[in-house]
Each structure stands twice: as structure tokens, then as C-alpha cells.
Protein backbone atom coordinates (compact mmCIF):
# COMPACT_ATOMS: atom_id res chain seq x y z
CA UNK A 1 6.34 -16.38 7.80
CA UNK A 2 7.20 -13.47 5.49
CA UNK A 3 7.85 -10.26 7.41
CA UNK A 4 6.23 -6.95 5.95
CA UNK A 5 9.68 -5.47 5.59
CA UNK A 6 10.19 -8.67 3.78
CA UNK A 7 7.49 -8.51 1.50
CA UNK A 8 7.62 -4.82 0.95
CA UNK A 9 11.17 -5.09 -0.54
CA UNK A 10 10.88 -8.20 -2.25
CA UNK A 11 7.83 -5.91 -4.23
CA UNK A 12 10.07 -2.64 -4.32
CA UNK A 13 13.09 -4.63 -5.76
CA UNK A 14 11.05 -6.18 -8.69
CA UNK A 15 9.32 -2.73 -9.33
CA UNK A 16 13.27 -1.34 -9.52
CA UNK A 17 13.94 -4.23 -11.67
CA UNK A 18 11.17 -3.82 -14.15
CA UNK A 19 10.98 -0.08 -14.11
CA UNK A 20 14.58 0.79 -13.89
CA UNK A 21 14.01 3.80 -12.03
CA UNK A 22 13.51 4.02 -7.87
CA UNK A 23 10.15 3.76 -6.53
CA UNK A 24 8.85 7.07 -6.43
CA UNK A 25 6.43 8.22 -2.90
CA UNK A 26 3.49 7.42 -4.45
CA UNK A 27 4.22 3.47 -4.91
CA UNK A 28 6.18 3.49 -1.82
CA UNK A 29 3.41 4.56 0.29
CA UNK A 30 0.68 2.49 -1.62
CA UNK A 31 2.95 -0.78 -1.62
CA UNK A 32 3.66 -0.55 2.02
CA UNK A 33 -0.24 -0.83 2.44
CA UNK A 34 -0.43 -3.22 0.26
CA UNK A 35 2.11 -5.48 1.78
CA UNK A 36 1.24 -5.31 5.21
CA UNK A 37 0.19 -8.89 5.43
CA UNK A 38 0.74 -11.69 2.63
CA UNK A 39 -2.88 -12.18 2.44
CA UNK A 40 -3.30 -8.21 1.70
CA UNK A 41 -0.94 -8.42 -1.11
CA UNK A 42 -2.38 -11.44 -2.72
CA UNK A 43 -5.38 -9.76 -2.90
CA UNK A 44 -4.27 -6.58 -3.81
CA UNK A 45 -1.51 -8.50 -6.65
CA UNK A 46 -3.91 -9.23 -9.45
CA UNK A 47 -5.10 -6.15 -9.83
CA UNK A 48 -1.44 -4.35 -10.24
CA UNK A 49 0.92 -4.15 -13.56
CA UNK A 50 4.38 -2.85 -11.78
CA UNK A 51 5.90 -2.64 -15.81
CA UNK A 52 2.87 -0.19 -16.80
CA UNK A 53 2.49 1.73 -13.57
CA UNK A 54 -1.28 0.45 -13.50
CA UNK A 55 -3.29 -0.10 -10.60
CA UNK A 56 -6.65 -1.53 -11.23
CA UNK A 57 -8.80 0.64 -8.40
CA UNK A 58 -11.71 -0.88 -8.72
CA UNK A 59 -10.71 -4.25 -8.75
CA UNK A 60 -9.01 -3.68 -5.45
CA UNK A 61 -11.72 -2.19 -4.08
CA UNK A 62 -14.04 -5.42 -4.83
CA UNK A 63 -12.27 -7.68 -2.78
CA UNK A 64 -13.61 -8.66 0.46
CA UNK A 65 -11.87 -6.36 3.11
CA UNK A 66 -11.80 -6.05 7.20
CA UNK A 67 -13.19 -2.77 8.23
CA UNK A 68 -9.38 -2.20 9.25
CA UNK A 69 -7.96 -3.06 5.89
CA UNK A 70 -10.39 -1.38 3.86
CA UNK A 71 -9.50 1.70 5.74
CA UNK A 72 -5.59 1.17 5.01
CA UNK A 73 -6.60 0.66 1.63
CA UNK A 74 -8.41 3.87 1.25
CA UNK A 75 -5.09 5.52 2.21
CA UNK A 76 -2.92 3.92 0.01
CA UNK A 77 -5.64 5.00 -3.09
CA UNK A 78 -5.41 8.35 -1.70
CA UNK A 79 -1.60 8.51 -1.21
CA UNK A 80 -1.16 6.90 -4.56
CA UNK A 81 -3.11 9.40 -6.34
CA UNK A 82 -2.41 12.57 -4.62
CA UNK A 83 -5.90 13.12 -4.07
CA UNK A 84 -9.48 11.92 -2.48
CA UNK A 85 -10.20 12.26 1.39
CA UNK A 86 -10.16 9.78 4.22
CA UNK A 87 -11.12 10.46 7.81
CA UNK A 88 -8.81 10.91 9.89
CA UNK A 89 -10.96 9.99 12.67
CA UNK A 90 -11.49 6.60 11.51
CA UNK A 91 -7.83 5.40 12.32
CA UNK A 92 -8.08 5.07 15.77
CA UNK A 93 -10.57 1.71 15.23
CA UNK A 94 -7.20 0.61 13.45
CA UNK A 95 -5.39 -2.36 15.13
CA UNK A 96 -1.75 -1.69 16.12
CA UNK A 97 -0.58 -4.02 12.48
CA UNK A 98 -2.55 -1.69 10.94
CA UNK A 99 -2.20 1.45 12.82
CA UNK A 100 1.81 1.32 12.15
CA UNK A 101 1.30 0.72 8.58
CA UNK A 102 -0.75 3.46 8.14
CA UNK A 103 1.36 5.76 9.90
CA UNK A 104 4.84 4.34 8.19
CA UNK A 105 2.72 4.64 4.91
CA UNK A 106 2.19 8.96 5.56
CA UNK A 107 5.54 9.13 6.25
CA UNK A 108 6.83 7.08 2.84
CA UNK A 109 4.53 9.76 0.91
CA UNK A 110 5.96 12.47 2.58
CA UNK A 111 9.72 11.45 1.13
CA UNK A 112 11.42 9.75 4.29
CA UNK A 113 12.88 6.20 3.75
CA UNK A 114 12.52 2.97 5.88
């Protein structure tokens, strides 16, 4: 099984690759939510163009989601965009896969590095 260090580099090398450039805190943070589990990221997949710098919100948003995951994913829209409001709060119903993500995901946006 593919590891979510794993999967989040295998994602941040191809966005390197097609962008030419680092990823920047935004995408870090958002793509370490969105890779926290294969099944996460295949969901989440469709509905992102890495070459354009697109993510398709919505579309994200309309897939069927845990309570947990929606959370997580609520975060990364919010880190991606530099805007928008989650509740705090609302973590601590986060299981520790999850939880850890979430909290490695705040400190991606904030500039530190894995």
C-alpha cells in the first residue's frame, strides 16, 4: 500500500515536472490533504489540472465525503485560497490519520518543509 509521504511526492514531483517551478504553500498544504489516503486523491484527481493551476472546487466538494474528510477538505480549500473560515472546534472529532494531516497541512501553509 502507497504511503501518504508516498503519494504526496509522487503528486509534488509531477506538479515540479509540469510546472517547472517548486510547489508553492498553497499546493503544498492542499495536496497533502488531498493525498492523505489513495482513495482521497482519486476522488479529489479529476477535478485538478496541475499544468493550469486549476482546482475544480465544486466538483470536489460533490463527492461523497466522511464527516472527517470533508472537514480536511474544507482546510485544504481554505489553505489553498488564502481565505474562507473553518472551525477550529470541529477538529477534535478528527481521527488521528486525519488529525496529523490536518495539522502537517497548517504547518506546509505556514512555509516549513516535510
Amino acid at each position: 500500500m502507497t504511503s501518504h509521504r508516498q503519494l504526496y511526492d509522487t503528486i509534488t514531483e509531477t506538479y515540479v515536472r509540469l510546472r517547472g517551478q517548486d510547489v508553492d504553500r498553497n499546493w503544498r498544504a492542499f495536496l497533502w490533504c488531498a493525498s492523505v489516503r489513495p482513495d482521497v486523491w482519486a476522488k479529489v484527481q479529476p477535478h485538478v489540472d496541475i499544468a493550469q493551476s486549476l482546482v475544480d472546487w465544486d466538483g470536489i466538494e460533490r463527492a461523497h465525503w466522511s464527516g472527517g474528510e470533508q472537514l480536511l477538505i474544507a482546510l485544504a480549500k481554505s489553505l489553498y485560497r488564502n481565505q474562507g473560515a473553518v472551525d477550529v472546534a470541529d477538529f477534535a472529532r478528527l481521527d488521528g490519520e486525519l488529525w496529523s494531516a490536518a495539522l502537517r497541512a497548517l504547518k506546509l501553509h505556514r512555509g516549513d518543509r516535510l
